[in-house]
PDB file of N, CA and C in Angstrom:
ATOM      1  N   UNK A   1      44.948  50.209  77.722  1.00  0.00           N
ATOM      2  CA  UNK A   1      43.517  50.074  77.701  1.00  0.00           C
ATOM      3  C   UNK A   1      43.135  49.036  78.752  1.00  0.00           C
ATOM      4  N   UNK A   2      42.207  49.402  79.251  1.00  0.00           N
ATOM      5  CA  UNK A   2      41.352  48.079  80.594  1.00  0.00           C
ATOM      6  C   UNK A   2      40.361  48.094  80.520  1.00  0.00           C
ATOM      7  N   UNK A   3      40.177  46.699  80.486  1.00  0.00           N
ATOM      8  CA  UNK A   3      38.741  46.338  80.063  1.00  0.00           C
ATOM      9  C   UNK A   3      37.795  46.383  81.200  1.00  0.00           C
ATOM     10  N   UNK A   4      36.549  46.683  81.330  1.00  0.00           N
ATOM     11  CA  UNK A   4      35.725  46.602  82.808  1.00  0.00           C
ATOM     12  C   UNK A   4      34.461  45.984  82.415  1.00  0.00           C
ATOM     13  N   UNK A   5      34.042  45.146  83.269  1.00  0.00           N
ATOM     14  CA  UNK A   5      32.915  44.083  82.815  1.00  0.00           C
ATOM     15  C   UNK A   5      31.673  45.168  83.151  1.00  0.00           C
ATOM     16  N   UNK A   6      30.655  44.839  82.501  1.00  0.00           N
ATOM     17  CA  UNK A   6      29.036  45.602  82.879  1.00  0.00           C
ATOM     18  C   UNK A   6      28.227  44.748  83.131  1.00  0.00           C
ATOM     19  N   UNK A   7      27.260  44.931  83.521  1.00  0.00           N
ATOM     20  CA  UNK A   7      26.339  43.915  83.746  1.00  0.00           C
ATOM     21  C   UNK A   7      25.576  43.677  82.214  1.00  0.00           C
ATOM     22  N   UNK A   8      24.834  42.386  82.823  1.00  0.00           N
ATOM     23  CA  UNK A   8      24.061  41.466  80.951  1.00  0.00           C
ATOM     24  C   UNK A   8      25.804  41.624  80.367  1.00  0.00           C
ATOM     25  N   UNK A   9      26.896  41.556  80.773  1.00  0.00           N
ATOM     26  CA  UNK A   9      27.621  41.096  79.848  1.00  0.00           C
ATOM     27  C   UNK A   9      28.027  41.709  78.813  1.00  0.00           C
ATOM     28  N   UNK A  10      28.002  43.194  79.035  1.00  0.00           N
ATOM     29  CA  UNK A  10      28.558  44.123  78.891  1.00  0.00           C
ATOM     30  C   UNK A  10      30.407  44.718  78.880  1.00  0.00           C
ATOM     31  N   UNK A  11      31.032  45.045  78.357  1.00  0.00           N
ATOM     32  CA  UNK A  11      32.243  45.173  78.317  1.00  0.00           C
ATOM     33  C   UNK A  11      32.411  46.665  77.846  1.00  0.00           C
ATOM     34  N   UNK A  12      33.274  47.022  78.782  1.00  0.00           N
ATOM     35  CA  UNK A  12      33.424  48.610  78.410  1.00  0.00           C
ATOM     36  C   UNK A  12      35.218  49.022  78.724  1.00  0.00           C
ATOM     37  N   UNK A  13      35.809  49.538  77.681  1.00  0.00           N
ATOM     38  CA  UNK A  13      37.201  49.748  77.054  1.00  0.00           C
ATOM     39  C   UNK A  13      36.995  51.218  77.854  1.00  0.00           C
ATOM     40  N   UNK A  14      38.174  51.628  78.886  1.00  0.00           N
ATOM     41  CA  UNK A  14      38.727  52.807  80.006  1.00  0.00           C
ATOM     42  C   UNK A  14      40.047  53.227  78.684  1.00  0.00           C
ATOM     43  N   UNK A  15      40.298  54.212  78.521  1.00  0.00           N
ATOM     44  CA  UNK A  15      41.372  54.446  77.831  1.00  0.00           C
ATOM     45  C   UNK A  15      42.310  55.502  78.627  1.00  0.00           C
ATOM     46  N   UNK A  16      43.578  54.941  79.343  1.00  0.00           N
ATOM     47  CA  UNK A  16      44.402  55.465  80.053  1.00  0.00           C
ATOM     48  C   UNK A  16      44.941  56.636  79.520  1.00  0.00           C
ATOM     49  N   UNK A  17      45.325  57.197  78.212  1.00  0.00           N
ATOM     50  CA  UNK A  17      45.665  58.367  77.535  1.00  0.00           C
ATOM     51  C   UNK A  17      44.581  58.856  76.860  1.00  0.00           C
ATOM     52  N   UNK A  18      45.019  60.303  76.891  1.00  0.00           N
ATOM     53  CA  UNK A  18      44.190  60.765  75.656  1.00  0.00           C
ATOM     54  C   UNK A  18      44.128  60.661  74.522  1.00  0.00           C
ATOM     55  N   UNK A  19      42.989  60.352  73.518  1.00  0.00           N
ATOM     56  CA  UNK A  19      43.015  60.247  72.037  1.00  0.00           C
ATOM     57  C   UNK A  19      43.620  61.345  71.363  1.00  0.00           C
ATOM     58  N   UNK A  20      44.761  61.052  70.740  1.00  0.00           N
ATOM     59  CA  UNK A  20      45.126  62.020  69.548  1.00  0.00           C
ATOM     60  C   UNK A  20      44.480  62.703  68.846  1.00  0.00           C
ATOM     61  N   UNK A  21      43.189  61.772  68.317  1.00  0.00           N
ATOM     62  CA  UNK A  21      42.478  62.892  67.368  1.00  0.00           C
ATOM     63  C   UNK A  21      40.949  63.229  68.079  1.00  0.00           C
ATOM     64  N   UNK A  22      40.861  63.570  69.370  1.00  0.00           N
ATOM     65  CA  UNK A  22      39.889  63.709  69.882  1.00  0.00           C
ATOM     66  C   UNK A  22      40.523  65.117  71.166  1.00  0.00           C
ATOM     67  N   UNK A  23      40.365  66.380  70.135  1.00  0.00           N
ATOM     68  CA  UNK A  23      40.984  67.424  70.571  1.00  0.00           C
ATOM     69  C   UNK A  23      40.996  67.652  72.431  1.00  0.00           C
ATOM     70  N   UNK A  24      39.354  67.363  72.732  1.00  0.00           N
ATOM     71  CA  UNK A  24      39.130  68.140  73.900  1.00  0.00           C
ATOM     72  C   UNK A  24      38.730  66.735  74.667  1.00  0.00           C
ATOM     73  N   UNK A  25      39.815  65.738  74.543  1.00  0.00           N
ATOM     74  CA  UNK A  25      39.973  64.567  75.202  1.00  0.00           C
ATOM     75  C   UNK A  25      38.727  63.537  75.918  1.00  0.00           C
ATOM     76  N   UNK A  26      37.627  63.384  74.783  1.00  0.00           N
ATOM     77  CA  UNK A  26      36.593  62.510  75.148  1.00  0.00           C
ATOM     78  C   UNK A  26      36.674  61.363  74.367  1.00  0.00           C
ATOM     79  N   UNK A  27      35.735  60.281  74.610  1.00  0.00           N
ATOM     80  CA  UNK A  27      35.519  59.332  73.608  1.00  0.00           C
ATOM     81  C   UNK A  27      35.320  59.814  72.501  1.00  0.00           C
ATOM     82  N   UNK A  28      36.195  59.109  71.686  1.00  0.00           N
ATOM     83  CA  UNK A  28      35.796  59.328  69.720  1.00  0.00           C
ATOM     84  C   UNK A  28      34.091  59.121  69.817  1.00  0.00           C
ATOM     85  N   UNK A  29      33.727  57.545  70.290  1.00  0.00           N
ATOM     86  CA  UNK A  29      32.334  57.554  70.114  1.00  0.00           C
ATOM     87  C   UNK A  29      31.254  58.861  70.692  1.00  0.00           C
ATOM     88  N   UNK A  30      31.762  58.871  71.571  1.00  0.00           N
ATOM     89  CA  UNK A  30      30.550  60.115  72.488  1.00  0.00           C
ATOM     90  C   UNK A  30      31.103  61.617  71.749  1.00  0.00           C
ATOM     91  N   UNK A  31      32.266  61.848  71.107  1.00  0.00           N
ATOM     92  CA  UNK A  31      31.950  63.672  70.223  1.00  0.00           C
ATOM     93  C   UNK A  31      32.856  62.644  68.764  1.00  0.00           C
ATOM     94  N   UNK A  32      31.395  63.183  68.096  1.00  0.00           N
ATOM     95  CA  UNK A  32      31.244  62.520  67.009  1.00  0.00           C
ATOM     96  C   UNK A  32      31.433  64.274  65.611  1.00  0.00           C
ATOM     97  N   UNK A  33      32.130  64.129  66.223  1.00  0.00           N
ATOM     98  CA  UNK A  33      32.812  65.029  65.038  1.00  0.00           C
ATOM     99  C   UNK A  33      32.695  66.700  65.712  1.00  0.00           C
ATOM    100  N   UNK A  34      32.325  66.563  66.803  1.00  0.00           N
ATOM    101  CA  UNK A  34      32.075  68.241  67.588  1.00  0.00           C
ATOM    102  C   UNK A  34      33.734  68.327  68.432  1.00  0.00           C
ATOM    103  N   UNK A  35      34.188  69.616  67.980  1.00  0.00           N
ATOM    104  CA  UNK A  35      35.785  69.464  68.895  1.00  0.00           C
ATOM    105  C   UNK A  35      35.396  70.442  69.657  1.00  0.00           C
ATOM    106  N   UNK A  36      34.826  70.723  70.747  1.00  0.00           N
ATOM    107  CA  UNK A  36      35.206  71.925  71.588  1.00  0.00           C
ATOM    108  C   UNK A  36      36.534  72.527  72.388  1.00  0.00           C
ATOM    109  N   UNK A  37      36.332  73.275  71.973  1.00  0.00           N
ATOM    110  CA  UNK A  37      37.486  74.519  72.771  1.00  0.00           C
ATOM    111  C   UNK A  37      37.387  74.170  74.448  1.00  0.00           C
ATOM    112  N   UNK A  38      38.030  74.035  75.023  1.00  0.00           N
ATOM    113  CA  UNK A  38      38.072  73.623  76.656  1.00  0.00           C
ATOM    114  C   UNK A  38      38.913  75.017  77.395  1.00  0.00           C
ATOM    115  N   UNK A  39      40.172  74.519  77.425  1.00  0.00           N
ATOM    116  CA  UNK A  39      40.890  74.785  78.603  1.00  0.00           C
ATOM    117  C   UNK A  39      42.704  74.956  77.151  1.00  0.00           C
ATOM    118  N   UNK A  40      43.033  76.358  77.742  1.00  0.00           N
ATOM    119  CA  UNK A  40      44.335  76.380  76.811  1.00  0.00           C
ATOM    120  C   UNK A  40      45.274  75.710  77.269  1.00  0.00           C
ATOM    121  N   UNK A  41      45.127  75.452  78.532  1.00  0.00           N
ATOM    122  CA  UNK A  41      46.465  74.221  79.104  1.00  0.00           C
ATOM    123  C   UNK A  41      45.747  72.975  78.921  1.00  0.00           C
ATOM    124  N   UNK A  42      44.849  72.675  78.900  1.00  0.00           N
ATOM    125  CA  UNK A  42      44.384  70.924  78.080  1.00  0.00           C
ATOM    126  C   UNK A  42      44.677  71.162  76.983  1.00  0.00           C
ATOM    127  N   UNK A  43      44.558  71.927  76.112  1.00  0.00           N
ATOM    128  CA  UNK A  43      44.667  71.598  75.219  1.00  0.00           C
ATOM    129  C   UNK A  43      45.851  72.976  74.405  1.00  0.00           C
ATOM    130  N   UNK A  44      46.661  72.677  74.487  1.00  0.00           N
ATOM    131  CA  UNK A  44      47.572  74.147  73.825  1.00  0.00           C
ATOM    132  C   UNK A  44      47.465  74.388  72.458  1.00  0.00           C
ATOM    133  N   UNK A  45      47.120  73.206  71.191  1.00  0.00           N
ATOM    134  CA  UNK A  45      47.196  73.849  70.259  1.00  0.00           C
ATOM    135  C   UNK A  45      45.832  75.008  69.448  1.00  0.00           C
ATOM    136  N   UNK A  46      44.754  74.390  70.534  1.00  0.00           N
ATOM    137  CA  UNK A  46      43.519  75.215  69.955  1.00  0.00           C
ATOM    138  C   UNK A  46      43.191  76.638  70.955  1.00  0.00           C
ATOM    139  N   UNK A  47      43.264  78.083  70.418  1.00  0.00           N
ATOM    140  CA  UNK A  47      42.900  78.795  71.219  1.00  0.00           C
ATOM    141  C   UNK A  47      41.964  79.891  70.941  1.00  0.00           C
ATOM    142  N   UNK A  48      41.118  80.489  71.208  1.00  0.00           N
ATOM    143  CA  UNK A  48      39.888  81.245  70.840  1.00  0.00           C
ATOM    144  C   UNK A  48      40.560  82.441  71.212  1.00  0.00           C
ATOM    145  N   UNK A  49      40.639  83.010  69.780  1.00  0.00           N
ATOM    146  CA  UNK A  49      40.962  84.663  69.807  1.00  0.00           C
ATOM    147  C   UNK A  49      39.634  85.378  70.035  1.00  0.00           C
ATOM    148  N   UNK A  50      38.511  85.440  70.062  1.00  0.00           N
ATOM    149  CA  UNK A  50      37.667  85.678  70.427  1.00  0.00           C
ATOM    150  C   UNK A  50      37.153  86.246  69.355  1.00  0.00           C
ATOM    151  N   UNK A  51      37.701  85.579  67.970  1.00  0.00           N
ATOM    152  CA  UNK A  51      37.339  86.057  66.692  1.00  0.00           C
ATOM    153  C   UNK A  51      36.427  85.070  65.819  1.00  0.00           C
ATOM    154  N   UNK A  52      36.721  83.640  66.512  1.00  0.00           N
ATOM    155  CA  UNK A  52      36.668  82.346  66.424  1.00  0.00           C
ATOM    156  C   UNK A  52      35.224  82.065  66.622  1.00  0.00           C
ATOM    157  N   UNK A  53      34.703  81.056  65.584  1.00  0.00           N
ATOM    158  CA  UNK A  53      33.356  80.723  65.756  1.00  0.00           C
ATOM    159  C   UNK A  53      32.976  79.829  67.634  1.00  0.00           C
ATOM    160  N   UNK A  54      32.407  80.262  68.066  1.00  0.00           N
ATOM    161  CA  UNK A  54      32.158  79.910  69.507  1.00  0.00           C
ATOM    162  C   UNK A  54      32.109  78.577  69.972  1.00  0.00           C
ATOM    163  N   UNK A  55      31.335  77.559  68.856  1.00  0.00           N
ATOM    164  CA  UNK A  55      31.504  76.496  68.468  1.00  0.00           C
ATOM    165  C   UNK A  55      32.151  75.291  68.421  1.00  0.00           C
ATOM    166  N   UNK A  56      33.509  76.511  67.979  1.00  0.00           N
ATOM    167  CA  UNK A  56      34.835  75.797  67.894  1.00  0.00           C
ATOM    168  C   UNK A  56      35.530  74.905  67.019  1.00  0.00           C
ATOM    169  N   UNK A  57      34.788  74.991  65.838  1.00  0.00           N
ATOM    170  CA  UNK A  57      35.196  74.394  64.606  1.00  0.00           C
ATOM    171  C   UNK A  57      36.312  75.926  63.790  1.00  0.00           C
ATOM    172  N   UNK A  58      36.430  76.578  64.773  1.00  0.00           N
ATOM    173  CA  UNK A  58      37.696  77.075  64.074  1.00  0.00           C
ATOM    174  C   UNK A  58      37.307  78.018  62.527  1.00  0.00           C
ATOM    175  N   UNK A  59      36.555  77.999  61.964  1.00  0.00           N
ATOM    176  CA  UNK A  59      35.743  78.799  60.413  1.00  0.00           C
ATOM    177  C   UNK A  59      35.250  80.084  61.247  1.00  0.00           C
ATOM    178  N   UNK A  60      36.075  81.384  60.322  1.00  0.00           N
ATOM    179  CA  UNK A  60      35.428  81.950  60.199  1.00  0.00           C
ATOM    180  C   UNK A  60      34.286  82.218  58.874  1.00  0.00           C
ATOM    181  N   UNK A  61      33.041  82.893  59.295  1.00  0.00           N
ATOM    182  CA  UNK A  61      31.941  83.421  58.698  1.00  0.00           C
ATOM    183  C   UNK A  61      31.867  84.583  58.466  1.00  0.00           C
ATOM    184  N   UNK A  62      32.427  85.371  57.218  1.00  0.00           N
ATOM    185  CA  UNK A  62      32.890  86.746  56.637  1.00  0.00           C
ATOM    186  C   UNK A  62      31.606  87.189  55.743  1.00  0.00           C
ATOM    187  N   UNK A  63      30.644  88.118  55.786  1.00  0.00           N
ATOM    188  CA  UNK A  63      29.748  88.741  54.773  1.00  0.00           C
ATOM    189  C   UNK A  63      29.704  89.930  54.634  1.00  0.00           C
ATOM    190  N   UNK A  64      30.518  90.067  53.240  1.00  0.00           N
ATOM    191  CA  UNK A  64      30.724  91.905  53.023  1.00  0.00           C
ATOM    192  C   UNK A  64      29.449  92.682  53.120  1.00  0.00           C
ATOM    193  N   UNK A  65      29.389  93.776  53.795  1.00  0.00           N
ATOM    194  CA  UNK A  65      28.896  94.470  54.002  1.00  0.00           C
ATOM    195  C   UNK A  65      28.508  95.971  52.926  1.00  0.00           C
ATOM    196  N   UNK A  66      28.554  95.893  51.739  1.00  0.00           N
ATOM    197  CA  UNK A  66      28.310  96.852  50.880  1.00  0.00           C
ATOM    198  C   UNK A  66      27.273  97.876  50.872  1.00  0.00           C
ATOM    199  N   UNK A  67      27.375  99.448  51.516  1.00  0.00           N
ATOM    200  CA  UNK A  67      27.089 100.381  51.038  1.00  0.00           C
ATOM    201  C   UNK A  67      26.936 101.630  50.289  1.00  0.00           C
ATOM    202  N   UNK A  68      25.999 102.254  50.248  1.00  0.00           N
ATOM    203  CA  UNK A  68      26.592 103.318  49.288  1.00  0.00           C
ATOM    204  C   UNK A  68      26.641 104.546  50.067  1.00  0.00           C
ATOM    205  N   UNK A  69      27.054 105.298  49.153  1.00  0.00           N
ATOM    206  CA  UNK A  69      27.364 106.725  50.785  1.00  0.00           C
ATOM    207  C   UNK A  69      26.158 106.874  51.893  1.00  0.00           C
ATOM    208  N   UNK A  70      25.279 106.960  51.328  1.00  0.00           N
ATOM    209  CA  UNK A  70      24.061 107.346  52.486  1.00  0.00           C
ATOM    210  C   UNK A  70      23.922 106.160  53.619  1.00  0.00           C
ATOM    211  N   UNK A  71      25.270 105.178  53.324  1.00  0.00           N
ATOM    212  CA  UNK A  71      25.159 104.205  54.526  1.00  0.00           C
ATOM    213  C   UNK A  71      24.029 102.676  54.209  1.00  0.00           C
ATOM    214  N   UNK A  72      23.147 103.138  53.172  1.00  0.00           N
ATOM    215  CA  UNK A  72      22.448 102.200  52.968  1.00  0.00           C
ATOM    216  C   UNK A  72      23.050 100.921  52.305  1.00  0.00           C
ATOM    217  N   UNK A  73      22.640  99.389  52.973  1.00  0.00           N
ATOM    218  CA  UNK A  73      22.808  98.064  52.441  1.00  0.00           C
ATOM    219  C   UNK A  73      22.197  97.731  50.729  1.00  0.00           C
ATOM    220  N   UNK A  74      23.324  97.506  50.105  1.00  0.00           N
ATOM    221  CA  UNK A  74      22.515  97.232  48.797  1.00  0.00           C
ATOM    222  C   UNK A  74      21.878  96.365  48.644  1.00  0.00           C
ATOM    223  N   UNK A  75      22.459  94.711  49.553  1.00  0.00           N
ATOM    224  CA  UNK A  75      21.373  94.264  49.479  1.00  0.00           C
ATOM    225  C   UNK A  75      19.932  94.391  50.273  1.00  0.00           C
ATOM    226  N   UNK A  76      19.700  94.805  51.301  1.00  0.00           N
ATOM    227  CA  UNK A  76      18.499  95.742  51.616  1.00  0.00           C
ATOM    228  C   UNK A  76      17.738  96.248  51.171  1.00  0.00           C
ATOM    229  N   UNK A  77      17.963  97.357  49.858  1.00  0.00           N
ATOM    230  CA  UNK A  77      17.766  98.179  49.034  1.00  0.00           C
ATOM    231  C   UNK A  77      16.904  97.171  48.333  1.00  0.00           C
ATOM    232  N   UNK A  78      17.603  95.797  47.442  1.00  0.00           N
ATOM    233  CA  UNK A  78      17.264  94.704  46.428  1.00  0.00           C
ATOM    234  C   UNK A  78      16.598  94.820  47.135  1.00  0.00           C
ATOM    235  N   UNK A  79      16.046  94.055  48.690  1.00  0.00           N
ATOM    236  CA  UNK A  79      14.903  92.981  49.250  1.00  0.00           C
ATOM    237  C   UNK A  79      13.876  93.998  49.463  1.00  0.00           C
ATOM    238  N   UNK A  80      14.274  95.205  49.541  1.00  0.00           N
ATOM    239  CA  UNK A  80      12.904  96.505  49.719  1.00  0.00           C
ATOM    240  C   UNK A  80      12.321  96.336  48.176  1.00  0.00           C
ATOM    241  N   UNK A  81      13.125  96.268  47.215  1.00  0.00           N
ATOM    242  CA  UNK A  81      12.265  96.780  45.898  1.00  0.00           C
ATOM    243  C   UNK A  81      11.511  95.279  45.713  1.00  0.00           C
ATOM    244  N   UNK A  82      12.475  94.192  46.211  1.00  0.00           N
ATOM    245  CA  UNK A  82      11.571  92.750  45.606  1.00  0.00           C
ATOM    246  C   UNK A  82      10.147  92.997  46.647  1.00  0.00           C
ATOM    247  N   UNK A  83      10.312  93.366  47.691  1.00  0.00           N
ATOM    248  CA  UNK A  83       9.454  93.048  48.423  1.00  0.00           C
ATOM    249  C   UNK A  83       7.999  94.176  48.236  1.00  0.00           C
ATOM    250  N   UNK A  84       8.344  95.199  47.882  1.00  0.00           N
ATOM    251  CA  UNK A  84       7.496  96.276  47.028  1.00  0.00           C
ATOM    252  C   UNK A  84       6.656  95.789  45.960  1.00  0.00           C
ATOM    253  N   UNK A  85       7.584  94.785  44.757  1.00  0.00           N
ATOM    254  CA  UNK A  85       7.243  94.218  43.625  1.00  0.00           C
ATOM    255  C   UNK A  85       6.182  93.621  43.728  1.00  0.00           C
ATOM    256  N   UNK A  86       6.217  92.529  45.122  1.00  0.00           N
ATOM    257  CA  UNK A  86       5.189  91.562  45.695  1.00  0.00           C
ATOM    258  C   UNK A  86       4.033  92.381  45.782  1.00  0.00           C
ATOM    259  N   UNK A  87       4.456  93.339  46.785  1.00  0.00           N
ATOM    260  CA  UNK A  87       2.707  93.982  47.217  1.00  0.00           C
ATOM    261  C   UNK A  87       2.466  94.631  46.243  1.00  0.00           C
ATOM    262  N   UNK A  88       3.233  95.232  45.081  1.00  0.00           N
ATOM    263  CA  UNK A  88       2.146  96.149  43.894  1.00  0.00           C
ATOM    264  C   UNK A  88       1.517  95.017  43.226  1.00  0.00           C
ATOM    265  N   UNK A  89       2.196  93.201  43.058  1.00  0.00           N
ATOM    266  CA  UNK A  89       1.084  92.624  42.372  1.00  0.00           C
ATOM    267  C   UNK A  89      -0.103  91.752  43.180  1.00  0.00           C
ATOM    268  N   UNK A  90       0.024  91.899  44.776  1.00  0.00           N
ATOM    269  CA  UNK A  90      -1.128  91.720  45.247  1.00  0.00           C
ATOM    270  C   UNK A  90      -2.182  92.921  45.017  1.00  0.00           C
ATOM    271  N   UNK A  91      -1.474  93.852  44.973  1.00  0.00           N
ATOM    272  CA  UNK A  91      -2.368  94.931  44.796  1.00  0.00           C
ATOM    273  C   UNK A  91      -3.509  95.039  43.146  1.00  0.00           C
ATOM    274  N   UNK A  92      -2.881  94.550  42.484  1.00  0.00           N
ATOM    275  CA  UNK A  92      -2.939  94.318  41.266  1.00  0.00           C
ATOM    276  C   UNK A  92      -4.033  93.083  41.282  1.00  0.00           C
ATOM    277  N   UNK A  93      -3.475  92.185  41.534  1.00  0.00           N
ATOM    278  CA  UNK A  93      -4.367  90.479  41.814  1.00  0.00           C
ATOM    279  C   UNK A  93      -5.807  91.174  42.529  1.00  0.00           C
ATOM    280  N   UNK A  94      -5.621  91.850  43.368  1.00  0.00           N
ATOM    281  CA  UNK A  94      -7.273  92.583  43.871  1.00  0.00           C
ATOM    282  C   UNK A  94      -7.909  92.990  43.434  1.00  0.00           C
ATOM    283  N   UNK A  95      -7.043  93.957  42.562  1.00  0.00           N
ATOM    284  CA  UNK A  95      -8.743  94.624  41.836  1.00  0.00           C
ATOM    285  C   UNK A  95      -8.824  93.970  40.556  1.00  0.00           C
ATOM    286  N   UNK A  96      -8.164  92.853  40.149  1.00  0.00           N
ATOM    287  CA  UNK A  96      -8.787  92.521  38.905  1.00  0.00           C
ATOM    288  C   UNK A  96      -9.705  91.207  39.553  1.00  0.00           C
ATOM    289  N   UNK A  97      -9.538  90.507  41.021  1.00  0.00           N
ATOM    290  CA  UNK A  97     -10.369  89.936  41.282  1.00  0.00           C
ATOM    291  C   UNK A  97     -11.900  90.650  42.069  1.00  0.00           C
ATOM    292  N   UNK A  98     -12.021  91.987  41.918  1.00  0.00           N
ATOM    293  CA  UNK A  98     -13.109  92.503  41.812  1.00  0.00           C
ATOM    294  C   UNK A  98     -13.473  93.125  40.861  1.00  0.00           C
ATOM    295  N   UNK A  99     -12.749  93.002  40.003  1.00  0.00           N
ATOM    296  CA  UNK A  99     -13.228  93.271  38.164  1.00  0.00           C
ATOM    297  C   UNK A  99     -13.310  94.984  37.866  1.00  0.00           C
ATOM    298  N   UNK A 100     -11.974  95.580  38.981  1.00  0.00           N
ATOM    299  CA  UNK A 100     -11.802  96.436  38.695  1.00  0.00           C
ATOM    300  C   UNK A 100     -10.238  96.569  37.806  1.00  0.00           C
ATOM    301  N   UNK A 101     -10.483  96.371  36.909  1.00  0.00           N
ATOM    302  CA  UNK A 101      -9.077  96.621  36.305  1.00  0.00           C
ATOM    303  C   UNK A 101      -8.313  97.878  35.938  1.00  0.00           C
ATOM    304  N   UNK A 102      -7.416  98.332  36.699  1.00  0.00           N
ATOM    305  CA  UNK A 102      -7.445  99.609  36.293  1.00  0.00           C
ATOM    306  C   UNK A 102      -5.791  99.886  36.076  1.00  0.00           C
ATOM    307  N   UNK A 103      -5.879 100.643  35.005  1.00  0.00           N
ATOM    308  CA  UNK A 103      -4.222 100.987  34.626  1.00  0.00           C
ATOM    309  C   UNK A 103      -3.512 101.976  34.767  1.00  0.00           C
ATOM    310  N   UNK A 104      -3.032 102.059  35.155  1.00  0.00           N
ATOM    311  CA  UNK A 104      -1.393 103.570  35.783  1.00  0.00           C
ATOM    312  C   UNK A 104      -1.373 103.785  34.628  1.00  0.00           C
TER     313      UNK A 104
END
């Protein structure tokens, strides 16, 4: 480590190796918990199968996809009927706020 003076008296620590736990070889302080993916010869043990969150925290993000034969999303299906539910009781909220109340 070498120390280098700054001005107002300033002191700033050069670190001749790379940090161990600072994957893509920056200051710990300056990537504060972000590891990016670089270069596979900087860094050999991290490598992006191109399956890999882009990011580079390495997680994948898996959400089953459930249909039924006609191809349709079930949950889709749910957010069509909730969202139906809504407008039959705006529909509803209207005419009883014009004092038409009327029943199916």
């Amino acid at each position: 480590m070498q120390m280098i003076g700054g001005s107002g008296g300033n002191q700033f620590r050069q670190y001749a190796g790379q940090n161990a736990r600072n994957l893509n070889g920056y200051n710990v302080v300056q990537n504060v918990g972000n590891q990016v993916i670089q270069n596979v010869v900087q860094n050999p043990r991290v490598q992006n199968d191109g399956i890999q969150n882009q990011l580079g925290n390495g997680n994948l993000v898996v959400v089953r996809a459930e249909g039924n034969a006609a191809g349709h999303n079930g949950n889709q299906i749910r957010l069509f009927r909730m969202l139906f539910k809504i407008q039959e009781f705006r529909m509803m909220e209207f005419r009883i706020s014009l004092g038409m109340v009327i029943l199916w």
